[in-house]
N, C-alpha and C. Protein backbone atom coordinates (compact mmCIF):
# COMPACT_ATOMS: atom_id res chain seq x y z
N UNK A 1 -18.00 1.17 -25.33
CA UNK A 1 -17.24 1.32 -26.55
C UNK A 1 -16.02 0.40 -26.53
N UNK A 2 -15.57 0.65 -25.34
CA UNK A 2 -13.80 -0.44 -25.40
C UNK A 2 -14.74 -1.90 -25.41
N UNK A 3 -15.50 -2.29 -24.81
CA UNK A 3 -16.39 -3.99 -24.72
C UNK A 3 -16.53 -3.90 -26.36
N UNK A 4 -16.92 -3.70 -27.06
CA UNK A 4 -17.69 -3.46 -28.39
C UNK A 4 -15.97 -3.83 -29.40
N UNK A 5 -15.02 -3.02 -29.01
CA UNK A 5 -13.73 -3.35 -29.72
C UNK A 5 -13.17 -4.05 -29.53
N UNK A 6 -13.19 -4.62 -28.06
CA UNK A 6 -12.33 -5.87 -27.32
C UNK A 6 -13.33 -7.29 -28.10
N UNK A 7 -14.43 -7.23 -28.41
CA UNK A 7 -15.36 -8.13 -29.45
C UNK A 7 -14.74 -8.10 -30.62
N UNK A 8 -14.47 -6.73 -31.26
CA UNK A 8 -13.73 -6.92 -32.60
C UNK A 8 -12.15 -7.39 -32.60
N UNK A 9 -11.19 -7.43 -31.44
CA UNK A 9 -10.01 -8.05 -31.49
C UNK A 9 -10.72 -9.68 -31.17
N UNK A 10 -11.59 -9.98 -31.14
CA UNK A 10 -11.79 -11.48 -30.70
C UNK A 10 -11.89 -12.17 -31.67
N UNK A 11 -13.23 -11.42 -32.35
CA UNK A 11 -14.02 -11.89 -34.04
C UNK A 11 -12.59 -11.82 -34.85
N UNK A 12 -11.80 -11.05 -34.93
CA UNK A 12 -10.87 -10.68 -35.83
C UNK A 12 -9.55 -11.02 -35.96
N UNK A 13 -9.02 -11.70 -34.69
CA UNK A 13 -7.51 -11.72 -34.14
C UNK A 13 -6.82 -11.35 -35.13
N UNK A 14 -6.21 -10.36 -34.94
CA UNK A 14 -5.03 -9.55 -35.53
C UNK A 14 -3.94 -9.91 -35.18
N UNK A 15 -3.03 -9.47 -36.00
CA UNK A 15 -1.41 -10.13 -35.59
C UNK A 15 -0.70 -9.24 -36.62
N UNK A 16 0.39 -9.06 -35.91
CA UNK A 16 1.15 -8.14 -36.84
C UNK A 16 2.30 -8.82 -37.23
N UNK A 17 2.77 -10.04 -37.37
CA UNK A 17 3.34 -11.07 -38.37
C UNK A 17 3.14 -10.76 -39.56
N UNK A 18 4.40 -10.97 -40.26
CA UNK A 18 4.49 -11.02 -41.67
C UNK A 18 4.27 -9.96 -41.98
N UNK A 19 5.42 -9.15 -41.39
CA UNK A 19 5.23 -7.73 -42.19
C UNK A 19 4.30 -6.91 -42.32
N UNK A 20 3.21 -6.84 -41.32
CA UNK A 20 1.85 -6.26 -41.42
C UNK A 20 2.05 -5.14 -40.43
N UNK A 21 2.85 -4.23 -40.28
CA UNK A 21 3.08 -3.03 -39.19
C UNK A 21 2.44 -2.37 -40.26
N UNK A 22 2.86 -1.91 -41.41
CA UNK A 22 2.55 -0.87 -42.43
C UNK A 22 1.00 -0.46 -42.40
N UNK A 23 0.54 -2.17 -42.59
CA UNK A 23 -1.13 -2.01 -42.84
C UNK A 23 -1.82 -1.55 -41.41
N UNK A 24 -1.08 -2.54 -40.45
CA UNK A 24 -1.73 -1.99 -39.08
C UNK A 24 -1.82 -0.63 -38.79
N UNK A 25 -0.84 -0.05 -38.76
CA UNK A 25 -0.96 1.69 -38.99
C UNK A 25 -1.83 2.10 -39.57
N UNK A 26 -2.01 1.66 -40.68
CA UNK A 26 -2.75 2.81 -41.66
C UNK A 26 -4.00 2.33 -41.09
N UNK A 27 -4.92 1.08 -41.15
CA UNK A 27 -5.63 1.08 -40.11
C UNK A 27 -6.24 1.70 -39.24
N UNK A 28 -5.26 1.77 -38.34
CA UNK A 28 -5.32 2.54 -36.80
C UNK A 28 -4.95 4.07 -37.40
N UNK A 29 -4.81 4.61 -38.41
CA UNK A 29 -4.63 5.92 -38.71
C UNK A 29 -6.08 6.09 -39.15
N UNK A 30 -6.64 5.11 -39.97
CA UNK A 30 -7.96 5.44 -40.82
C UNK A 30 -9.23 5.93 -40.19
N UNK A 31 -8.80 4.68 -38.73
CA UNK A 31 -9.98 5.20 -37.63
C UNK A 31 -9.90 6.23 -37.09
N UNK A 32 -8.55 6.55 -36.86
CA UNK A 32 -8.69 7.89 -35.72
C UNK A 32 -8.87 8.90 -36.84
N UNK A 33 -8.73 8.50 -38.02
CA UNK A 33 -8.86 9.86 -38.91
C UNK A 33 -10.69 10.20 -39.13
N UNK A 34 -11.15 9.10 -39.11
CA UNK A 34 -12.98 8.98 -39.24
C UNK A 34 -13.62 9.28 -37.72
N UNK A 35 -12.91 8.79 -36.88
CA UNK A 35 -13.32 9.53 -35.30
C UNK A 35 -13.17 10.91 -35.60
N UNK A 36 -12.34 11.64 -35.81
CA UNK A 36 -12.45 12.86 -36.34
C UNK A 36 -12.98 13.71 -37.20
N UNK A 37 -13.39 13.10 -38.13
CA UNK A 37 -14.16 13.44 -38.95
C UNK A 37 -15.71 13.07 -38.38
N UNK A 38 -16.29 12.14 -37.74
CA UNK A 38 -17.39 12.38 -37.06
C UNK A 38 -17.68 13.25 -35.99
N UNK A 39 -16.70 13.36 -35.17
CA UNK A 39 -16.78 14.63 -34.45
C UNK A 39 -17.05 16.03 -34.95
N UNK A 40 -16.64 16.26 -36.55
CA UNK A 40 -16.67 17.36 -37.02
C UNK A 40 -17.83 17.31 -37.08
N UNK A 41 -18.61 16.21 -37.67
CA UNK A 41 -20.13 16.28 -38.27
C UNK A 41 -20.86 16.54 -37.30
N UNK A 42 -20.53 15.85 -36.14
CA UNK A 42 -21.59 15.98 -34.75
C UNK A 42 -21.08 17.75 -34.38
N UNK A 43 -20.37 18.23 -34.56
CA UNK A 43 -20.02 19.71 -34.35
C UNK A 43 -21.05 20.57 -35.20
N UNK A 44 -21.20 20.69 -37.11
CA UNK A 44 -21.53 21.26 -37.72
C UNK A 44 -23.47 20.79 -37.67
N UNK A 45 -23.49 19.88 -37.01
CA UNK A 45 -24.92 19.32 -37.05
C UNK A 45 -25.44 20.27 -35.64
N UNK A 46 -25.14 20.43 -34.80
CA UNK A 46 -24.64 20.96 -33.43
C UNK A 46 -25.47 22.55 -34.09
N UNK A 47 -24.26 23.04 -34.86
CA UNK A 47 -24.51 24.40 -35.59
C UNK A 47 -26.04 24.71 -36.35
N UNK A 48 -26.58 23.96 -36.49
CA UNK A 48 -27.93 23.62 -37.34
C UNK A 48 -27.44 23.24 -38.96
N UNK A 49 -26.22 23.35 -39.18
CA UNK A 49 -26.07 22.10 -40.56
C UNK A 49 -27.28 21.61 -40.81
N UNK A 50 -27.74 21.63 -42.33
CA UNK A 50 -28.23 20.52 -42.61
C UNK A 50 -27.97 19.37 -42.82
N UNK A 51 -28.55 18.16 -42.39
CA UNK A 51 -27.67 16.98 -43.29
C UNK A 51 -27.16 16.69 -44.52
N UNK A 52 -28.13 17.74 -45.92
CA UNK A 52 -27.98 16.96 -46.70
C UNK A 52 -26.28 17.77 -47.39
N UNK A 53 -26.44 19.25 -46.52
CA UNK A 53 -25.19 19.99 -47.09
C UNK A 53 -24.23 19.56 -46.42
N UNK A 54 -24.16 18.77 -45.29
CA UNK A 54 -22.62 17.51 -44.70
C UNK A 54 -22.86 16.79 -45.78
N UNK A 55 -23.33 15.92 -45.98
CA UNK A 55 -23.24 15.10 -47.05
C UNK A 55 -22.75 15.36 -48.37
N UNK A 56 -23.15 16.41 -49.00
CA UNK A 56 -22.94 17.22 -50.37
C UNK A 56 -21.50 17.42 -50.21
N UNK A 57 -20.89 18.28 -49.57
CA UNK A 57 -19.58 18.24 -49.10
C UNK A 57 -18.80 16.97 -49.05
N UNK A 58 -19.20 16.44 -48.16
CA UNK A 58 -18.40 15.06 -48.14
C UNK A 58 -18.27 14.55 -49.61
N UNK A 59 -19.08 14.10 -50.25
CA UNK A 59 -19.18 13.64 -51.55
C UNK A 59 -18.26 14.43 -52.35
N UNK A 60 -18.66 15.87 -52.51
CA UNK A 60 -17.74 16.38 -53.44
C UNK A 60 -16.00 16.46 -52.81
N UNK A 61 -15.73 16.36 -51.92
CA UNK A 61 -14.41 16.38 -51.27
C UNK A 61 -13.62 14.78 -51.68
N UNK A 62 -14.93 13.86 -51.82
CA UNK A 62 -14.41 12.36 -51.94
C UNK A 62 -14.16 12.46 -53.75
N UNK A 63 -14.98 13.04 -54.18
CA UNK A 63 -14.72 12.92 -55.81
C UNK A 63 -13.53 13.83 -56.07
N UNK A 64 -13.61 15.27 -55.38
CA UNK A 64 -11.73 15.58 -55.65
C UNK A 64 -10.87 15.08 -55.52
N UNK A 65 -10.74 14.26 -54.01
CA UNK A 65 -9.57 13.64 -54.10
C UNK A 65 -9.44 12.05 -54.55
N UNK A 66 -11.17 11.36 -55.32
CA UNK A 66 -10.56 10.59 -56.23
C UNK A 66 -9.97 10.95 -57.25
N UNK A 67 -10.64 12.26 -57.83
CA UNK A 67 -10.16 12.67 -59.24
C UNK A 67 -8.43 12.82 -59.08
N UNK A 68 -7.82 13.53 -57.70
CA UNK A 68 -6.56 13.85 -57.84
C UNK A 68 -5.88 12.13 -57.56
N UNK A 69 -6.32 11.65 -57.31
CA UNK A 69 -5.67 9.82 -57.26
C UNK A 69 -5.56 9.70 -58.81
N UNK A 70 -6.79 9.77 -59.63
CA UNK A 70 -6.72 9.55 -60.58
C UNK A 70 -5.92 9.94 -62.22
N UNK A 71 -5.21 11.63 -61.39
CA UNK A 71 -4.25 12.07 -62.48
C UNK A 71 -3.35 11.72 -61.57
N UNK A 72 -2.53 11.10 -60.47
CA UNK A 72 -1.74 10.45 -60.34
C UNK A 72 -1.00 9.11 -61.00
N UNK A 73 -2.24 8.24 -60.54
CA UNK A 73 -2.58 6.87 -60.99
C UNK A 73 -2.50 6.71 -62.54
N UNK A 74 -3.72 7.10 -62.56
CA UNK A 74 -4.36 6.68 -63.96
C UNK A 74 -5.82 5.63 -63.43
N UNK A 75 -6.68 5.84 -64.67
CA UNK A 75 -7.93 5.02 -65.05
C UNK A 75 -7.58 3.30 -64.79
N UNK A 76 -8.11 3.06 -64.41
CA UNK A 76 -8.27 1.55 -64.56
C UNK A 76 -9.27 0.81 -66.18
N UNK A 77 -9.50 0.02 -66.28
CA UNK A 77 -10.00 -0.20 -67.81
C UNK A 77 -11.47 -0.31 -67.26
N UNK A 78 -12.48 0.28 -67.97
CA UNK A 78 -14.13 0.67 -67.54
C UNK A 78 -14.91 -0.40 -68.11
N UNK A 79 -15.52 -1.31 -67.60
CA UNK A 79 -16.47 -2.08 -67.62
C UNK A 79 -17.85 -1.55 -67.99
N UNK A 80 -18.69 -1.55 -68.82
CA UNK A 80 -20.00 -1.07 -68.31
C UNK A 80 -20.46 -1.69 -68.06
N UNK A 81 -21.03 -3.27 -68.28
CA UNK A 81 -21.70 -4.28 -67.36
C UNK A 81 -21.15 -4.03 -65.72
N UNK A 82 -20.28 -3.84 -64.97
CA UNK A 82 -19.57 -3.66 -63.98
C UNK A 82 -20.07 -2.58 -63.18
N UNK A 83 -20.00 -1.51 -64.35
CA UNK A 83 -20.37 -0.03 -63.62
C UNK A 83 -21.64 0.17 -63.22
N UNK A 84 -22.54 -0.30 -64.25
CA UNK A 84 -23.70 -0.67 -63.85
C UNK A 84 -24.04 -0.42 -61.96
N UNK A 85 -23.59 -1.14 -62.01
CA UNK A 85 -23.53 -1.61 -60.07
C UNK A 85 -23.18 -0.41 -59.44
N UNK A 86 -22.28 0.90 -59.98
CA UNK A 86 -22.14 1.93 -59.52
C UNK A 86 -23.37 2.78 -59.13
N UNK A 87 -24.38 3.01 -59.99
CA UNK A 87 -25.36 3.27 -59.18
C UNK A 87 -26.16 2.89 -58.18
N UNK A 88 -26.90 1.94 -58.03
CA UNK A 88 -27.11 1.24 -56.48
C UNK A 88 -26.06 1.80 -55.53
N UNK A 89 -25.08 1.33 -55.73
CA UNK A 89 -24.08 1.40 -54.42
C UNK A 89 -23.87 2.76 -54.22
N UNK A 90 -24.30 3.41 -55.28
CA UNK A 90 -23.94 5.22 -54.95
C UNK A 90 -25.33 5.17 -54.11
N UNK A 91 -26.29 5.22 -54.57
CA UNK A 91 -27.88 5.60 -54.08
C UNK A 91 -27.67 5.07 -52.54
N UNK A 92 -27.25 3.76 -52.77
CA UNK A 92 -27.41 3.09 -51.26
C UNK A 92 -25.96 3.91 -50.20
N UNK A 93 -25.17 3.91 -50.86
CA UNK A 93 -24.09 4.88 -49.76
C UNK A 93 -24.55 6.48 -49.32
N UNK A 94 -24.94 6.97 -50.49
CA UNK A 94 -25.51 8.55 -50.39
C UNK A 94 -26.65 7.99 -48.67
N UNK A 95 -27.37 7.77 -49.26
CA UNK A 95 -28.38 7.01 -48.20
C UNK A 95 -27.95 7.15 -46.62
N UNK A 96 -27.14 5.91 -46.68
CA UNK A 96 -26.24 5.51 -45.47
C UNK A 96 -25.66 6.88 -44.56
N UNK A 97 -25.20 7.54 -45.73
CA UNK A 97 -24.03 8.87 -45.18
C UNK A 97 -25.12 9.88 -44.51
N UNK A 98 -26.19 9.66 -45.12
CA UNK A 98 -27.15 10.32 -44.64
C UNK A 98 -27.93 10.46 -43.25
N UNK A 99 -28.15 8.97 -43.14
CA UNK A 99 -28.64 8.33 -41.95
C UNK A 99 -27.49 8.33 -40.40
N UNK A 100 -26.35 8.39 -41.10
CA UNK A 100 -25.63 8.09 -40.09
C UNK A 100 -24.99 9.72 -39.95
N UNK A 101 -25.02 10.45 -40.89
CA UNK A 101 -24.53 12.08 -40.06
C UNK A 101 -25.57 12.88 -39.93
N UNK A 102 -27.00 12.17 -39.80
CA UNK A 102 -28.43 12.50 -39.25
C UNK A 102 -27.97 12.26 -37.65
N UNK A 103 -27.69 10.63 -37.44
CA UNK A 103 -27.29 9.85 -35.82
C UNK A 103 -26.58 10.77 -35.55
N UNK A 104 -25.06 11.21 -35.65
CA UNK A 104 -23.98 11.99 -34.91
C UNK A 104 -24.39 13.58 -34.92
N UNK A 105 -25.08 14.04 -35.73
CA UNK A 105 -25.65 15.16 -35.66
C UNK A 105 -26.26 15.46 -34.70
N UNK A 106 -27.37 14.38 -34.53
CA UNK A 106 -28.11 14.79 -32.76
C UNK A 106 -27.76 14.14 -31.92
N UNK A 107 -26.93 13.73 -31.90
CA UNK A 107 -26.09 13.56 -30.55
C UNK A 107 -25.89 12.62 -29.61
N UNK A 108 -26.67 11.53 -30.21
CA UNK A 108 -25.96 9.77 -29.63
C UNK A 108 -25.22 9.21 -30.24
N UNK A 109 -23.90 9.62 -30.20
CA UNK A 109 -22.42 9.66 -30.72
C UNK A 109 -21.78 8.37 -30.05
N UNK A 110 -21.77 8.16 -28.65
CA UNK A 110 -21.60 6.53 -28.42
C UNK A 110 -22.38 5.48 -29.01
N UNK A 111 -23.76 5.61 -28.97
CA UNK A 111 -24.60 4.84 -29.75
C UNK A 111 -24.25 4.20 -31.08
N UNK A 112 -23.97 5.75 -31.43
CA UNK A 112 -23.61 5.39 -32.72
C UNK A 112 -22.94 4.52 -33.24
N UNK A 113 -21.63 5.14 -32.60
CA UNK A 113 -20.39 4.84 -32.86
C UNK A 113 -20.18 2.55 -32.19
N UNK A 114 -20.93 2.79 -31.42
CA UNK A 114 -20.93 1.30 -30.83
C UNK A 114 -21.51 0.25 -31.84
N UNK A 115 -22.31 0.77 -32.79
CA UNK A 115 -23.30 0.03 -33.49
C UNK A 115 -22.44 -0.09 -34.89
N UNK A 116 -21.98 0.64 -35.15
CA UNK A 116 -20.98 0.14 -36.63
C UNK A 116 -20.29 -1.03 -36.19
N UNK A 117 -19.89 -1.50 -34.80
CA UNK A 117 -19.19 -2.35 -34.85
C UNK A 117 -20.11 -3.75 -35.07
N UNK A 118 -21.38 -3.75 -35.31
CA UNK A 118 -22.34 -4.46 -35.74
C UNK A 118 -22.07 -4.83 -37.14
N UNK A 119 -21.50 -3.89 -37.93
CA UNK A 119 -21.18 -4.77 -39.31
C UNK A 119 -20.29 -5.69 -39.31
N UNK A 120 -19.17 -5.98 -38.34
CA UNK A 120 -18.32 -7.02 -38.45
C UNK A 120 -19.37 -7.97 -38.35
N UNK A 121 -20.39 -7.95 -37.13
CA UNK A 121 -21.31 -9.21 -37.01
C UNK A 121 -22.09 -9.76 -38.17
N UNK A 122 -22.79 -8.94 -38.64
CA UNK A 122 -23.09 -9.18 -39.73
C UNK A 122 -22.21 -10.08 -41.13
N UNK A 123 -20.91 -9.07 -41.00
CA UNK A 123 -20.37 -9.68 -41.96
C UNK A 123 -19.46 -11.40 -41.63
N UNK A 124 -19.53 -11.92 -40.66
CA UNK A 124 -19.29 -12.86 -40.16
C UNK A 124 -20.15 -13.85 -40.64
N UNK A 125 -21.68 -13.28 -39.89
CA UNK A 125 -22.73 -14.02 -40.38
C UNK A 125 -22.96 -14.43 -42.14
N UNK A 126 -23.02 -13.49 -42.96
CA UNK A 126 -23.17 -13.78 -44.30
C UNK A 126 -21.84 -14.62 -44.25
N UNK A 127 -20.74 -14.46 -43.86
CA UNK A 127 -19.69 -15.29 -44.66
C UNK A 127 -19.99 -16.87 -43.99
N UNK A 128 -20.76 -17.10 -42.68
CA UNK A 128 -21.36 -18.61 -42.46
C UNK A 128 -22.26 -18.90 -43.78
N UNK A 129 -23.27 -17.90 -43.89
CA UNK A 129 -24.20 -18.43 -44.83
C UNK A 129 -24.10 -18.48 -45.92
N UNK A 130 -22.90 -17.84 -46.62
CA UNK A 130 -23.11 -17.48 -48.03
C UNK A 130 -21.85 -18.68 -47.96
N UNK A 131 -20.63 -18.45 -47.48
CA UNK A 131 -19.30 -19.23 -48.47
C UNK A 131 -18.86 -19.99 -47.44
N UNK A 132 -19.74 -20.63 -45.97
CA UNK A 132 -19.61 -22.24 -45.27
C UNK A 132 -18.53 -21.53 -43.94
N UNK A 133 -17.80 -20.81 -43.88
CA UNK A 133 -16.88 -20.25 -43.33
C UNK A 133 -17.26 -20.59 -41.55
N UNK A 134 -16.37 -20.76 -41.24
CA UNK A 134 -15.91 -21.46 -39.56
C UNK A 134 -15.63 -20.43 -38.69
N UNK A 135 -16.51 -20.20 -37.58
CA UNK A 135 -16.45 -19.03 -36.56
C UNK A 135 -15.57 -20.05 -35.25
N UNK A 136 -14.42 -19.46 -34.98
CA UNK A 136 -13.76 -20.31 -33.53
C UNK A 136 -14.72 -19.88 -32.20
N UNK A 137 -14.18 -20.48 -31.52
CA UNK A 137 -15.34 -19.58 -30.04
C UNK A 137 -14.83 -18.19 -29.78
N UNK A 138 -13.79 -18.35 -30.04
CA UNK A 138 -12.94 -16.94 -29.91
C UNK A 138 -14.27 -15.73 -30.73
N UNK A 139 -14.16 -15.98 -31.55
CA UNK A 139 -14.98 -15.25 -32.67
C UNK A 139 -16.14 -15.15 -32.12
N UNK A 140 -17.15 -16.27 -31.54
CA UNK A 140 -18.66 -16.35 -30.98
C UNK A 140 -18.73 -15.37 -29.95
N UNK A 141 -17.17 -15.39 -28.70
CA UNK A 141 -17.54 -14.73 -27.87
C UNK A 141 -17.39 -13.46 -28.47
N UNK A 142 -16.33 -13.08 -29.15
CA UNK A 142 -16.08 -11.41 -30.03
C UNK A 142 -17.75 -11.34 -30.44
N UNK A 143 -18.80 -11.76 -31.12
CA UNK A 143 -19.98 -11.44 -31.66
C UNK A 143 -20.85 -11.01 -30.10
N UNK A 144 -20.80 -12.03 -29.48
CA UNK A 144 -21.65 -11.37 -28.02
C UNK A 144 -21.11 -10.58 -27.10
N UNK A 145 -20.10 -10.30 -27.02
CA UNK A 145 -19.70 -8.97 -26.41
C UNK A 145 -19.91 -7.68 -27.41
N UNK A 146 -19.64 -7.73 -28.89
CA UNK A 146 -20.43 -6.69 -29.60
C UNK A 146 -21.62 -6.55 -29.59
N UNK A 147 -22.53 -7.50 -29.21
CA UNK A 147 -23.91 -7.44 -29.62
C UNK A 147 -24.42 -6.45 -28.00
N UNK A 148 -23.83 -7.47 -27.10
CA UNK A 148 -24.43 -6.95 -25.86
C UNK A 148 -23.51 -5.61 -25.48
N UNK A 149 -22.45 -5.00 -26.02
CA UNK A 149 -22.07 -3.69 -25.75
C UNK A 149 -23.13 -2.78 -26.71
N UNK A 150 -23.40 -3.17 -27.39
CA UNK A 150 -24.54 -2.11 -28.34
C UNK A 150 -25.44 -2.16 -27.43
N UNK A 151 -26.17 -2.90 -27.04
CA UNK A 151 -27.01 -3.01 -26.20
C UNK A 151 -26.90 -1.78 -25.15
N UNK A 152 -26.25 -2.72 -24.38
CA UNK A 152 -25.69 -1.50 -22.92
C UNK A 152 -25.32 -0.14 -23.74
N UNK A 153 -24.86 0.41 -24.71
CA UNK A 153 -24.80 1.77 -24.61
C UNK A 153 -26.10 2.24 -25.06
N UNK A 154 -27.02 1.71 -25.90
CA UNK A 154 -28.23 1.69 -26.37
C UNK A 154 -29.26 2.48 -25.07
N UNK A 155 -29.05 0.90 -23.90
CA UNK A 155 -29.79 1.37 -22.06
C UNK A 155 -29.09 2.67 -21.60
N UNK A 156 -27.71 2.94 -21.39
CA UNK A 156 -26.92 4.13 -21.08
C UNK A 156 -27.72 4.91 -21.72
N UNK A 157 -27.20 5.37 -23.21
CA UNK A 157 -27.99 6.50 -23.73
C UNK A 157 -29.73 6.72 -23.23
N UNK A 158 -30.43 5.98 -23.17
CA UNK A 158 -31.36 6.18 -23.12
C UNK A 158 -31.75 6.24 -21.32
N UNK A 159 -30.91 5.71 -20.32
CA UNK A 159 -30.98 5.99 -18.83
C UNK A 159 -30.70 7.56 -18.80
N UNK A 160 -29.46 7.78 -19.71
CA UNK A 160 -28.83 9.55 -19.01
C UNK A 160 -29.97 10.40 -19.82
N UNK A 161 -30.22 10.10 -20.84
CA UNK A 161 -31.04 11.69 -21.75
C UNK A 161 -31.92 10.86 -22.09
N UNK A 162 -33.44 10.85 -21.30
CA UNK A 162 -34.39 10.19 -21.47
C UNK A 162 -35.28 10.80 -22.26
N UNK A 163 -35.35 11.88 -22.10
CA UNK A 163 -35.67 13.24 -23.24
C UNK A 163 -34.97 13.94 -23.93
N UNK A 164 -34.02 13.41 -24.45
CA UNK A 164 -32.96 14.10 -25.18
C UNK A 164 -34.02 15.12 -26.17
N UNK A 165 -33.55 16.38 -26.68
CA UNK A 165 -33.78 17.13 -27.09
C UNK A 165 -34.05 16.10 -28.89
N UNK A 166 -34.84 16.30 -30.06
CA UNK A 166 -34.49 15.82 -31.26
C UNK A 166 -34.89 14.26 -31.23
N UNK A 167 -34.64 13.26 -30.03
CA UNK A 167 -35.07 11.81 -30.31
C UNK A 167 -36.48 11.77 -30.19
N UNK A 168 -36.95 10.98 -30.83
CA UNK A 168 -38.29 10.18 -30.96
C UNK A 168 -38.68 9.36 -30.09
N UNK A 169 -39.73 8.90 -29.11
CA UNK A 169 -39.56 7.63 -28.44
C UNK A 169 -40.73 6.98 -28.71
């Protein structure tokens, strides 16, 4: 897990110049607040939870407290060509939330957790292919120490609980 993040300070170099303490925090608040919140899920999944009633929850907890942003705030101006796109991305997130508090539910929680850091890779990659964008070596080596820490916890998990209770092989 620390190999897998020490990849994402590489791919990513951070710097807290220019006034960026504020964001860095919240940041580093957001994660430890979602580490926690996956722990809950891997807890209530634990309990025999179903997935789809973690999920249901989650969702409706995310639409309260957009709705309460939103009598704060206020509406932004509504597109419907725009919104359009709101469905896919709902179908495809519902999806996602699914699949992934299915993973922490039974209980390869390092696994898991090691493999999200796979979307930075990804998203590196599309930004070579899609908009020309320049990876330093710094960055190349950040991608292969993420790739090969997924890996290794991938062999771990599967050396310690070779029969884990729930996995498929």
């Amino acid at each position: 897990m620390l190999a897998g993040f020490a990849g994402v300070v590489l791919m990513l170099r951070p710097t807290l110049g220019q006034d960026q303490m504020f964001a860095g925090i919240v940041g580093l608040l957001s994660g430890m607040l979602s580490a926690f919140a996956y722990l809950q899920v891997m807890a209530l999944g634990k309990l025999g939870e179903p997935e789809s009633r973690i999920v249901f929850f989650f969702a409706l907890a995310s639409a309260v407290g957009g709705g309460a942003g939103m009598l704060v705030e206020g509406m932004s101006d509504w597109h419907w060509r725009a919104g359009l796109w709101l469905l896919p991305v709902g179908l495809f997130a519902a999806l996602g939330q699914l699949c992934m508090t299915r993973a922490y539910s039974r209980g390869a929680t390092l696994v898991v957790a090691n493999l999200q850091y796979s979307g930075i890779v990804f998203g590196a990659l599309y930004s070579l292919l899609l908009f020309g964008d320049r990876l330093p070596l710094a960055g190349w080596a950040g991608m292969a120490l993420i790739v090969a820490s997924g890996i290794a916890a991938t062999v771990l998990r599967a050396r310690a609980a070779p029969d884990a209770p729930g996995e498929e092989h």
